[in-house]
PDB file of N, CA and C in Angstrom:
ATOM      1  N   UNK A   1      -4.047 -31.555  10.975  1.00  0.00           N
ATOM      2  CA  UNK A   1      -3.164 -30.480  11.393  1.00  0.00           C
ATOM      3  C   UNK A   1      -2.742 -29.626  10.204  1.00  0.00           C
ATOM      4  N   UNK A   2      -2.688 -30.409   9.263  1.00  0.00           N
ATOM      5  CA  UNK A   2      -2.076 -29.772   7.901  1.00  0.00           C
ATOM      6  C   UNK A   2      -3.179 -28.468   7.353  1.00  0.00           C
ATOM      7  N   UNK A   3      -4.476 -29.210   7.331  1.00  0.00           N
ATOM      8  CA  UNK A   3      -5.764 -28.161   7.111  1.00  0.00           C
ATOM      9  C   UNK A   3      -5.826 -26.626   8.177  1.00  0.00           C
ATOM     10  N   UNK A   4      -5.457 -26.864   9.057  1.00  0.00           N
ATOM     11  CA  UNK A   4      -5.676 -25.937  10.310  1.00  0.00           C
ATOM     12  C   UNK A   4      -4.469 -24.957   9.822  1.00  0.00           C
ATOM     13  N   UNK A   5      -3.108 -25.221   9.590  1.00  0.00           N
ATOM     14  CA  UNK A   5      -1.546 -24.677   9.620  1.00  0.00           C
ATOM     15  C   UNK A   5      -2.529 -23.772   8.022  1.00  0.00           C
ATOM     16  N   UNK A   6      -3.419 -24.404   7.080  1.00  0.00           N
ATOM     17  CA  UNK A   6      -3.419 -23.843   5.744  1.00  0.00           C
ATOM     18  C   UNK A   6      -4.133 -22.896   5.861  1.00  0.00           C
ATOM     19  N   UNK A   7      -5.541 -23.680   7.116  1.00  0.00           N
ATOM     20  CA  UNK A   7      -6.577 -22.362   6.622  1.00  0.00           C
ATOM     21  C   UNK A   7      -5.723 -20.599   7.448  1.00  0.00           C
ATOM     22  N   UNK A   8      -5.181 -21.301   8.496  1.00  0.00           N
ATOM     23  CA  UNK A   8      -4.803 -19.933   9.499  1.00  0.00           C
ATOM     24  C   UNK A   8      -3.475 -19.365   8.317  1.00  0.00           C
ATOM     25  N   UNK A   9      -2.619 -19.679   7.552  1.00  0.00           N
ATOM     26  CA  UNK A   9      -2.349 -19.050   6.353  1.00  0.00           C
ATOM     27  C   UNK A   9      -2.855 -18.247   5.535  1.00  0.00           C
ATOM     28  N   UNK A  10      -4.097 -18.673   5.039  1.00  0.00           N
ATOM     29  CA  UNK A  10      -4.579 -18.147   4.473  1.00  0.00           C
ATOM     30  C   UNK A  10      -5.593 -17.391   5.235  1.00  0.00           C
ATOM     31  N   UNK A  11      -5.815 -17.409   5.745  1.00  0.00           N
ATOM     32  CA  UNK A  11      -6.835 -16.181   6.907  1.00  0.00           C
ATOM     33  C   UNK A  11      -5.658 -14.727   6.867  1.00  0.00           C
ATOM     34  N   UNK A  12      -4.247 -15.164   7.594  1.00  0.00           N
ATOM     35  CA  UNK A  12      -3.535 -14.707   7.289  1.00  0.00           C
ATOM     36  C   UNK A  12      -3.314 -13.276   5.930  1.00  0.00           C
ATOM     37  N   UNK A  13      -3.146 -13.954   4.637  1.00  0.00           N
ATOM     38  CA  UNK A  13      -2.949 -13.403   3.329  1.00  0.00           C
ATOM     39  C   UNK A  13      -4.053 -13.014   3.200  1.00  0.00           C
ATOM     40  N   UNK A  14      -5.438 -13.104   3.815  1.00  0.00           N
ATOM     41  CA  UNK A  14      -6.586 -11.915   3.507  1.00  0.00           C
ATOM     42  C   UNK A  14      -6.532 -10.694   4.189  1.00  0.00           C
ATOM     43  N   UNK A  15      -6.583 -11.061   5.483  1.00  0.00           N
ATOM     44  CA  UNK A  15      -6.520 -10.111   6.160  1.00  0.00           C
ATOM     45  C   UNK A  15      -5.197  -9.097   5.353  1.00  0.00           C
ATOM     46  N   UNK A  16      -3.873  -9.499   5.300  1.00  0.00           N
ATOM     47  CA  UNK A  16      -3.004  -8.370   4.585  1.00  0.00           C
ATOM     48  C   UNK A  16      -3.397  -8.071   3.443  1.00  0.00           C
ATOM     49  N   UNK A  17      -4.039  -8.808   2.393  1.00  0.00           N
ATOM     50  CA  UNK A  17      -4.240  -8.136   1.628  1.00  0.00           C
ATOM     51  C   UNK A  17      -5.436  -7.138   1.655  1.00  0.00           C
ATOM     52  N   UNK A  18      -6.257  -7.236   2.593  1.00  0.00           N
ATOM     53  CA  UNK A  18      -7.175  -6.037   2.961  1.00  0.00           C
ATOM     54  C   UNK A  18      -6.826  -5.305   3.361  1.00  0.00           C
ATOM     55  N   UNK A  19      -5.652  -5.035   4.409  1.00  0.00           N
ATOM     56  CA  UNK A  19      -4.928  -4.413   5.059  1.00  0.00           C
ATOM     57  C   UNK A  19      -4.043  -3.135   3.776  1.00  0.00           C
ATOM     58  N   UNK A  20      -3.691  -4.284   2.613  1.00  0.00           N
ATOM     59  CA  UNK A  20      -2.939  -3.569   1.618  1.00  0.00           C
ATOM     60  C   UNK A  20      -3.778  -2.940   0.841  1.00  0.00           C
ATOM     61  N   UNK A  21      -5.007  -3.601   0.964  1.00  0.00           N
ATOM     62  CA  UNK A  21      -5.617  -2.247  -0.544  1.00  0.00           C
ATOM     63  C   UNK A  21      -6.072  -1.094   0.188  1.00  0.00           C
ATOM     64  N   UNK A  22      -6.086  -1.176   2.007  1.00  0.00           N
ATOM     65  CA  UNK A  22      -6.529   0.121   2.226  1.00  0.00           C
ATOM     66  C   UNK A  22      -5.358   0.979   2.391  1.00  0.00           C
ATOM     67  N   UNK A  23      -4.468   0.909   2.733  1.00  0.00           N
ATOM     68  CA  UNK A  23      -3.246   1.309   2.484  1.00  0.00           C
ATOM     69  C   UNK A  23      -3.108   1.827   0.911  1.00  0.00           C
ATOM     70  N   UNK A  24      -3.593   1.118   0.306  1.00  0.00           N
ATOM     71  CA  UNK A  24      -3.154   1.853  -1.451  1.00  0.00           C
ATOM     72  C   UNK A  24      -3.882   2.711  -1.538  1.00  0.00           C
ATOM     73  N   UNK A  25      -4.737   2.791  -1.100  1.00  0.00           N
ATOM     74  CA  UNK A  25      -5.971   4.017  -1.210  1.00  0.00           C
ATOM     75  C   UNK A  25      -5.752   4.891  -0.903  1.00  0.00           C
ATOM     76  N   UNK A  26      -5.449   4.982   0.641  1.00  0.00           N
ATOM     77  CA  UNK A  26      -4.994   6.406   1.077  1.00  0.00           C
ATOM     78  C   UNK A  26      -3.449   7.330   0.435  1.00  0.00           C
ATOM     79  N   UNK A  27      -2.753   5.594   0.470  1.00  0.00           N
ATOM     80  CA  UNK A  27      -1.290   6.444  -0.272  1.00  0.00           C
ATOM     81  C   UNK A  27      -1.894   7.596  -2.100  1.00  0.00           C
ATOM     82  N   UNK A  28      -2.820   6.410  -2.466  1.00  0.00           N
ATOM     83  CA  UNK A  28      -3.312   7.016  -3.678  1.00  0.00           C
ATOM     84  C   UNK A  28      -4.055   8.240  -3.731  1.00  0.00           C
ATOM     85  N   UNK A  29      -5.099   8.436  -2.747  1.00  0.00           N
ATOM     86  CA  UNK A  29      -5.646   9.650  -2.215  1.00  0.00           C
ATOM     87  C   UNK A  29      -4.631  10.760  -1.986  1.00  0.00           C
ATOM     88  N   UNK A  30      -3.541  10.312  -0.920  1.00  0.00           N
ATOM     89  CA  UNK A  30      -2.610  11.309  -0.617  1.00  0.00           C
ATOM     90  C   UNK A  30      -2.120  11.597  -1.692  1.00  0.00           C
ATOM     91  N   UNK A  31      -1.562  11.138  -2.650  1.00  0.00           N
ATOM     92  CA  UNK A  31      -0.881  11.179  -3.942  1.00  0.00           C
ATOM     93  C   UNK A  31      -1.397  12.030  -4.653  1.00  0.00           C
ATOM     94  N   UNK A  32      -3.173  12.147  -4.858  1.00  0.00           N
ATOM     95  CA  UNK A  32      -3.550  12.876  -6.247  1.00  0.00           C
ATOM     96  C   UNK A  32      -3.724  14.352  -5.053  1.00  0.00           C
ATOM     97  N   UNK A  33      -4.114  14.074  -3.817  1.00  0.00           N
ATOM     98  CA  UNK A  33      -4.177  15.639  -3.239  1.00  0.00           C
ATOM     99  C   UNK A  33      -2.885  16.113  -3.299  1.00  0.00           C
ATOM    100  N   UNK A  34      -1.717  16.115  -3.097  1.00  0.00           N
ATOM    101  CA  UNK A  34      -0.369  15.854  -3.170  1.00  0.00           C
ATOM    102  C   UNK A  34      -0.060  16.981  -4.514  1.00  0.00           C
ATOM    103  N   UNK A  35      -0.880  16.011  -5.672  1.00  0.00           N
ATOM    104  CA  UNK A  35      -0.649  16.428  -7.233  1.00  0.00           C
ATOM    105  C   UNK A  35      -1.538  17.769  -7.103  1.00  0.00           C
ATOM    106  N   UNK A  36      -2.732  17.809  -6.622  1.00  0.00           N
ATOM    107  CA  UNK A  36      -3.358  18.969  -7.085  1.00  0.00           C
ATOM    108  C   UNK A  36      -2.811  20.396  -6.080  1.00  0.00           C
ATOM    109  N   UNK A  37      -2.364  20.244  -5.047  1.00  0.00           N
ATOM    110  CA  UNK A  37      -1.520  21.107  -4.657  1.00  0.00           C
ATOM    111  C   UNK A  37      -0.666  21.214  -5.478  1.00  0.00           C
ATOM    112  N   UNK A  38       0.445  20.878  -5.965  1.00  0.00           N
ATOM    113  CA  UNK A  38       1.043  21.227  -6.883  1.00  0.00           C
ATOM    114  C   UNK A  38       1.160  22.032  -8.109  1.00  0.00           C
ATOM    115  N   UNK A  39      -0.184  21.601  -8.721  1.00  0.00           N
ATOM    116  CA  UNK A  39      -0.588  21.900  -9.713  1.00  0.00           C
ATOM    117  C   UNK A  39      -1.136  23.373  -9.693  1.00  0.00           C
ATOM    118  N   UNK A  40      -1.570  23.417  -8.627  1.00  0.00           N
ATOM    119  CA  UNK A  40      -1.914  25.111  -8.051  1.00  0.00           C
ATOM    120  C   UNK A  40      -0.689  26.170  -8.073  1.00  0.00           C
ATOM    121  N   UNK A  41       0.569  25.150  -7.270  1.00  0.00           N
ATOM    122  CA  UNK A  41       1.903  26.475  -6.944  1.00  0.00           C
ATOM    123  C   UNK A  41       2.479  26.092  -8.238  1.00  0.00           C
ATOM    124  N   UNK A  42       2.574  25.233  -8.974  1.00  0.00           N
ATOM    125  CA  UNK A  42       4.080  25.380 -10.136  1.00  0.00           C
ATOM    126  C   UNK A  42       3.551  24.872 -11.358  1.00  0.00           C
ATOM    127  N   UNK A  43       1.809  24.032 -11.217  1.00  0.00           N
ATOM    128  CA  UNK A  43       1.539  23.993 -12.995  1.00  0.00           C
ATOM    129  C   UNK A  43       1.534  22.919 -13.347  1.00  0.00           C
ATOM    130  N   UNK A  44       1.141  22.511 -14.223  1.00  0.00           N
ATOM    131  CA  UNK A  44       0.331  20.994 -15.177  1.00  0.00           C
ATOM    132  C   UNK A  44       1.608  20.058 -15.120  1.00  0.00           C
ATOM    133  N   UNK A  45       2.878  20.706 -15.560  1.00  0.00           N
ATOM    134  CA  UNK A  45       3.863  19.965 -15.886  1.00  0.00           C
ATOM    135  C   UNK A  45       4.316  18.869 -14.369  1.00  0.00           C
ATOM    136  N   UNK A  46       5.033  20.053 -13.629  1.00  0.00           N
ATOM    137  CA  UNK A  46       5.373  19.294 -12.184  1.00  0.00           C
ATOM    138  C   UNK A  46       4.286  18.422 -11.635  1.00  0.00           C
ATOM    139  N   UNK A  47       2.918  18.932 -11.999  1.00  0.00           N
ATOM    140  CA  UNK A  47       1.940  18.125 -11.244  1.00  0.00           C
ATOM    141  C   UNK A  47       1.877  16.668 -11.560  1.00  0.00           C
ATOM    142  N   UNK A  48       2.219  16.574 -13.599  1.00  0.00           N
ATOM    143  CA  UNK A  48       2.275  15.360 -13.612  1.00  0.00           C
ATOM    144  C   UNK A  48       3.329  14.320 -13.441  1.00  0.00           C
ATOM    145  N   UNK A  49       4.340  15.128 -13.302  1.00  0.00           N
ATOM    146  CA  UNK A  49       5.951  14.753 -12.881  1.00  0.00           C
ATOM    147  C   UNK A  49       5.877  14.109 -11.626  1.00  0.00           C
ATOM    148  N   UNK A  50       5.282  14.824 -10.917  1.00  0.00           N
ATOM    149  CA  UNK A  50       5.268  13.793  -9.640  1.00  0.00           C
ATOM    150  C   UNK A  50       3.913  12.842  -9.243  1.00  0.00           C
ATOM    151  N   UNK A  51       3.134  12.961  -9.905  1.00  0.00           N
ATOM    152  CA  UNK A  51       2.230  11.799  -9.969  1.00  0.00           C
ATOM    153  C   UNK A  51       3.037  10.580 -10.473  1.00  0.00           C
ATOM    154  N   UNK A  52       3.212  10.666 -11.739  1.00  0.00           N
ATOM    155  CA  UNK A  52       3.680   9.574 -12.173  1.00  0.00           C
ATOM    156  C   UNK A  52       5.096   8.997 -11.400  1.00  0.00           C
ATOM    157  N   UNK A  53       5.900   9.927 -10.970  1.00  0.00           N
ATOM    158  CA  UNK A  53       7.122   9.456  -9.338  1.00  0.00           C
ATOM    159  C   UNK A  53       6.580   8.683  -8.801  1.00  0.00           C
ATOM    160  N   UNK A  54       5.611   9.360  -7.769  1.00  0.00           N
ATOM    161  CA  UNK A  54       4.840   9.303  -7.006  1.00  0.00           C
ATOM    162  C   UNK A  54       4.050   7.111  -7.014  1.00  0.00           C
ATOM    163  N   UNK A  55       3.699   7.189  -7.999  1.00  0.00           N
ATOM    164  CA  UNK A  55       2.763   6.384  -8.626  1.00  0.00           C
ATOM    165  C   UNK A  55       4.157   5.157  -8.853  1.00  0.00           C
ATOM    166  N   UNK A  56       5.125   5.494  -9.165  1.00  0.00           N
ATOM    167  CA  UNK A  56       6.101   4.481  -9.874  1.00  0.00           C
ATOM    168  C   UNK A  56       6.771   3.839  -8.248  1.00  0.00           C
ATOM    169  N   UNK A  57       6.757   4.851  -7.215  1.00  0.00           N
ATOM    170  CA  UNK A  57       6.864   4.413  -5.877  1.00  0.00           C
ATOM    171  C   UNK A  57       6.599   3.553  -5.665  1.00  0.00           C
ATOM    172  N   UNK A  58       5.263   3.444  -5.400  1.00  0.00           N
ATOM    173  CA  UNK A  58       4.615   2.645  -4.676  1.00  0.00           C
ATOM    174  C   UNK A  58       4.990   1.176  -5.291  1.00  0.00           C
ATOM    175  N   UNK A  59       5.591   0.476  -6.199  1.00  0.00           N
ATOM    176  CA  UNK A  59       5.217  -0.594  -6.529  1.00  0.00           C
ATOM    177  C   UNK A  59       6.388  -1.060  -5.593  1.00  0.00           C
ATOM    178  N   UNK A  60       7.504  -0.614  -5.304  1.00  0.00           N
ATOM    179  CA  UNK A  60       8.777  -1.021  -4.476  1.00  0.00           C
ATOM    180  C   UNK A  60       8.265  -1.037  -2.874  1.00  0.00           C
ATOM    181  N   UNK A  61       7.447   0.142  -2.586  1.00  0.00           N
ATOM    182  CA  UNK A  61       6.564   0.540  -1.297  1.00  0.00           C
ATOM    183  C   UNK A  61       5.642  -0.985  -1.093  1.00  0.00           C
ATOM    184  N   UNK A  62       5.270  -1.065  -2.188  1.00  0.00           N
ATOM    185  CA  UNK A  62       4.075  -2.015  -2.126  1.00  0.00           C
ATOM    186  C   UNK A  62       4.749  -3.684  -1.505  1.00  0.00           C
ATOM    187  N   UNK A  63       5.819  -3.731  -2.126  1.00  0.00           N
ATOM    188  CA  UNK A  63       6.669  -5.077  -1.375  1.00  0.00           C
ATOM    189  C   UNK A  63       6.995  -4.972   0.095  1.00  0.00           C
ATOM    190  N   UNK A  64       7.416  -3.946  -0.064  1.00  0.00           N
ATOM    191  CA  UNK A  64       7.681  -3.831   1.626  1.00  0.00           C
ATOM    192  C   UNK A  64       6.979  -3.967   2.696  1.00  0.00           C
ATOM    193  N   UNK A  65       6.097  -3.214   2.281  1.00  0.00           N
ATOM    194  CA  UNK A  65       4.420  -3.414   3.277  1.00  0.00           C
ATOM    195  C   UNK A  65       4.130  -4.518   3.252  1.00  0.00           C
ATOM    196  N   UNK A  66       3.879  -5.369   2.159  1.00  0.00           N
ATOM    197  CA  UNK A  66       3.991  -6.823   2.236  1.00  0.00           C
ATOM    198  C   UNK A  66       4.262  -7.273   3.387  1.00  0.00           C
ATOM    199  N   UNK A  67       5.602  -7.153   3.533  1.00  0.00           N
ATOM    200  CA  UNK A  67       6.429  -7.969   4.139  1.00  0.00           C
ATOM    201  C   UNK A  67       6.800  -7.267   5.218  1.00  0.00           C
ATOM    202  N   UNK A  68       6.181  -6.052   5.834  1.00  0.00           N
ATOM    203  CA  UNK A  68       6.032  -5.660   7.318  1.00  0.00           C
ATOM    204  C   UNK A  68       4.297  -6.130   7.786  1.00  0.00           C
ATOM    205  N   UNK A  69       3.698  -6.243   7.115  1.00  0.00           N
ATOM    206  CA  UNK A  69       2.214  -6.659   7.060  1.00  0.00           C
ATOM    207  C   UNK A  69       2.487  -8.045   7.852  1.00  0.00           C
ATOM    208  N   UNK A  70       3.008  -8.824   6.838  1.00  0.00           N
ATOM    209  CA  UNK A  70       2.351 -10.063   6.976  1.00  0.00           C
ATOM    210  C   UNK A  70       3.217 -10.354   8.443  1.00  0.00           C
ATOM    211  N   UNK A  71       4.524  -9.465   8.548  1.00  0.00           N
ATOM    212  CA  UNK A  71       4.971 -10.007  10.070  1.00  0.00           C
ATOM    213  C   UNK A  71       4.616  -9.375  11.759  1.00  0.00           C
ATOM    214  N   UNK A  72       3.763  -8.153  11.515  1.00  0.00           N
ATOM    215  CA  UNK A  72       3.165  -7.725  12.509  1.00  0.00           C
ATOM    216  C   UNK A  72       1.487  -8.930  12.091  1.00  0.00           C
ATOM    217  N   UNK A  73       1.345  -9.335  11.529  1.00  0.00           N
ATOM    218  CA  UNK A  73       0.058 -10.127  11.583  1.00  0.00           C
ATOM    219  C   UNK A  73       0.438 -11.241  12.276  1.00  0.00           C
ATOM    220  N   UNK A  74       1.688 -11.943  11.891  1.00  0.00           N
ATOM    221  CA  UNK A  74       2.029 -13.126  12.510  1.00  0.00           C
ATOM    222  C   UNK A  74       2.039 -12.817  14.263  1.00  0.00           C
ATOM    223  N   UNK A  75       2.910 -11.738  14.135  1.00  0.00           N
ATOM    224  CA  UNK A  75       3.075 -11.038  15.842  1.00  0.00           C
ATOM    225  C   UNK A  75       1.887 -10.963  16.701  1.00  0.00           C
ATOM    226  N   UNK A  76       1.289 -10.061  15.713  1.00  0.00           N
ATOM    227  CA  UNK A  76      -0.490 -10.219  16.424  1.00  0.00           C
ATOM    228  C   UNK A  76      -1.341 -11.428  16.652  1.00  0.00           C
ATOM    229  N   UNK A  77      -0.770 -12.491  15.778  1.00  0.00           N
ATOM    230  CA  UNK A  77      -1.980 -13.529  16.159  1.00  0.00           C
ATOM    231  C   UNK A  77      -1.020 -14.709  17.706  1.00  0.00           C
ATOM    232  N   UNK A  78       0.279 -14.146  17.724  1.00  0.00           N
ATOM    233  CA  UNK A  78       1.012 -14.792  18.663  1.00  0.00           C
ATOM    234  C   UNK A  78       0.651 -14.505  20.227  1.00  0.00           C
TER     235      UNK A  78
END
């Protein structure tokens, strides 16, 4: 029983973490299109001003999703 409770855990933490790197991608995609608009209306400076925002986000973003991830996964496999 113990093997079964581990592997469906860990089936679990793949699936989110696949779930999370496609999620980083697009946030990251959105991010640099984001920047190069920018960079068009106001210039090099703001563009990199908010990349690097932008970029410093996500690591607080990145917990959260975590931890809405892994509980709509639990939901879903219920």
């Amino acid at each position: 029983m113990f093997m079964a409770e581990f592997l469906e855990t860990y089936q679990e933490v793949i699936r989110r973490e696949r779930l999370l790197r496609k999620l980083a991608v697009i946030y990251c995609i959105g991010v640099i299109l984001a920047s190069l608009g920018i960079y068009f209306e106001l210039g090099l400076t703001a563009s990199l001003l908010f990349l690097f925002i932008m970029l410093l986000a996500w690591f607080p973003l990145k917990r959260m999703v975590r931890k809405v991830l892994s509980e709509w996964l639990r939901e879903k496999a219920t």
